[in-house]
Protein backbone atom coordinates (compact mmCIF):
# COMPACT_ATOMS: atom_id res chain seq x y z
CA UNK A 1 -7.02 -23.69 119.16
CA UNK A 2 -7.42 -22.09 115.87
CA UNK A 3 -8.03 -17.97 115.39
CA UNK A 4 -11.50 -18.63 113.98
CA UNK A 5 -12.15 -21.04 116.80
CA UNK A 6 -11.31 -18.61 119.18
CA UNK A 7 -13.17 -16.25 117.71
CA UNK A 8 -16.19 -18.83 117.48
CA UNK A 9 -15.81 -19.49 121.28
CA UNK A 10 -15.51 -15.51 122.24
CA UNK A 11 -19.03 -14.47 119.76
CA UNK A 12 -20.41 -17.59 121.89
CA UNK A 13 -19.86 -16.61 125.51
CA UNK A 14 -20.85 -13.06 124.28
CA UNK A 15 -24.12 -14.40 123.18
CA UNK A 16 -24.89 -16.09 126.58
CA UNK A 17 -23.37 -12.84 128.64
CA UNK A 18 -26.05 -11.21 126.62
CA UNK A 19 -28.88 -13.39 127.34
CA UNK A 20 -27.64 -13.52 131.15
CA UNK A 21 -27.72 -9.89 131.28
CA UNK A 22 -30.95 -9.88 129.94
CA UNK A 23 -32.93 -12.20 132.17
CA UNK A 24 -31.12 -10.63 135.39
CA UNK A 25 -31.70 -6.53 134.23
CA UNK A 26 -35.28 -7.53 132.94
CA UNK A 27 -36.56 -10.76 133.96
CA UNK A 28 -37.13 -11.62 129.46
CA UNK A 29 -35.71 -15.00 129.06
CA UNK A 30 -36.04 -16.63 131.57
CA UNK A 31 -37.56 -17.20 135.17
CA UNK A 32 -36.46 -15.92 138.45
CA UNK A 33 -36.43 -18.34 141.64
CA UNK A 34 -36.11 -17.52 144.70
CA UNK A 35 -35.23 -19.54 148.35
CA UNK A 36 -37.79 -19.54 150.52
CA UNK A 37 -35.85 -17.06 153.39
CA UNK A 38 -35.39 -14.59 150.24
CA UNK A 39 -39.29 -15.06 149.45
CA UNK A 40 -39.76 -14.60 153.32
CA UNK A 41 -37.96 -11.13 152.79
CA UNK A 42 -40.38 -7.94 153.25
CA UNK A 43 -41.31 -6.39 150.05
CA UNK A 44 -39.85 -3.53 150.54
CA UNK A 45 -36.30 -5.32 150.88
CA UNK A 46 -37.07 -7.73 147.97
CA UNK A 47 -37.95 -4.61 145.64
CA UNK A 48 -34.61 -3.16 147.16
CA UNK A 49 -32.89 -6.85 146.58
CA UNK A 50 -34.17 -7.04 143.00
CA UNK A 51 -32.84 -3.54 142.03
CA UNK A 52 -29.09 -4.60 142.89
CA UNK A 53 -29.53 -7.48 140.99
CA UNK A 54 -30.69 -5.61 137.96
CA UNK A 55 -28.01 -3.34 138.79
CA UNK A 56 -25.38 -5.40 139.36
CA UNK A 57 -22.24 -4.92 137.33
CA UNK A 58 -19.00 -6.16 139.21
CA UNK A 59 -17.39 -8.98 136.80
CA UNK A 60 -14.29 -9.80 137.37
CA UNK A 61 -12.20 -13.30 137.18
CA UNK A 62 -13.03 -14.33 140.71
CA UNK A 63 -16.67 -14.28 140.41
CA UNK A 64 -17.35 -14.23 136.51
CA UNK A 65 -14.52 -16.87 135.24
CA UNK A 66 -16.10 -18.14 131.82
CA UNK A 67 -16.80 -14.50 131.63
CA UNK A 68 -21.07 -15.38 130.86
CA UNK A 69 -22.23 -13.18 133.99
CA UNK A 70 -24.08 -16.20 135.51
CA UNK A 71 -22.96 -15.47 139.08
CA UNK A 72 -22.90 -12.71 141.31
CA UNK A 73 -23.00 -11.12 144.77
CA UNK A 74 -24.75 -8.00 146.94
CA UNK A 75 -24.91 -6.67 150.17
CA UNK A 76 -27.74 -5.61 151.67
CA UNK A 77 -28.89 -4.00 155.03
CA UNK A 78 -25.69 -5.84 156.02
CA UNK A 79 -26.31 -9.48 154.71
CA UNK A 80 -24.99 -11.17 151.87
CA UNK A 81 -27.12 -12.22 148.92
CA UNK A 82 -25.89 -14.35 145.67
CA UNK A 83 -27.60 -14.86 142.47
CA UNK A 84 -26.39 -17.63 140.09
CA UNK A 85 -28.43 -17.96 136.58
CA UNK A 86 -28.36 -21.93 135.24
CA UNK A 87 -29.16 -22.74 131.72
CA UNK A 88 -31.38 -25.67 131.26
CA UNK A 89 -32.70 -27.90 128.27
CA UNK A 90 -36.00 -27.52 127.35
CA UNK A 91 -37.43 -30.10 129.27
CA UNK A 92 -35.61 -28.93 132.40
CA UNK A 93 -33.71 -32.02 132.81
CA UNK A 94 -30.51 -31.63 132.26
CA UNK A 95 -28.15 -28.59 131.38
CA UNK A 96 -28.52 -26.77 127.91
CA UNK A 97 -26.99 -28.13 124.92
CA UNK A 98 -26.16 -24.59 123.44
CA UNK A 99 -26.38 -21.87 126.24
CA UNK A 100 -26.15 -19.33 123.45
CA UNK A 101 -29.17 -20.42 121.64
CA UNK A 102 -32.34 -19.35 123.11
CA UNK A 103 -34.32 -21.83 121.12
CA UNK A 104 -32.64 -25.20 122.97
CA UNK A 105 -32.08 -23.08 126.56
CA UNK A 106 -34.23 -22.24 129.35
CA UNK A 107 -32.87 -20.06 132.11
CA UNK A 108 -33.16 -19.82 135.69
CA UNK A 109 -32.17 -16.92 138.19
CA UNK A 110 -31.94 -17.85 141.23
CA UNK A 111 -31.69 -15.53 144.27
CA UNK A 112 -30.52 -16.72 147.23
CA UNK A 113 -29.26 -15.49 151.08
CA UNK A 114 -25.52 -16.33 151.95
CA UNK A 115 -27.06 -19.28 154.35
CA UNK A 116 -28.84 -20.70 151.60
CA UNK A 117 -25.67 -21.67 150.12
């Protein structure tokens, strides 16, 4: 791989760790999902769930590998949750051509308990 393609390839999974970042600290780009035992949480522990989310900032190379902060884990009240953010097409179908442009990608947040997995 060439310099300028590696630089290519590094401004491109900046982009999408940008737009990641984005969706999961403000809910703009994108729509949040979540199971139906994290919808069944009390709102007081989803509000409480959705602020470590938000707040999340643990990357590392076991859980962030591509390095696009599209995965992640918290602990709360004792129980595991995960969050993993997909990046569709349009039409929903199939994965994004171009996770970096916002004008081909739609994504998805979802939240989900370690038995959902």
């Amino acid at each position: 791989m060439t310099r300028h393609e590696e630089a290519s390839r590094a401004q491109r999974t900046r982009k999408i760790q940008e737009l990641n970042d984005r969706l999961r600290k403000t809910g703009l780009g994108g729509k949040y999902m979540l199971t139906r035992a994290v919808a069944m949480l009390d709102p007081s522990v989803l509000a409480e769930l959705l602020r470590l989310v938000r707040e999340f900032d643990d990357f590392k190379a076991g859980n962030d590998p591509w390095g696009e902060h599209d995965f992640g884990e918290v602990v709360l009240n004792g129980e595991r949750f995960f969050w993993k953010i997909d990046a569709y097409d349009l039409s929903m179908e199939w994965g994004s051509p171009d996770p970096s442009d916002e004008a081909v990608t739609r994504r998805i947040i979802t939240l989900m308990t370690g038995m959902d997995l």
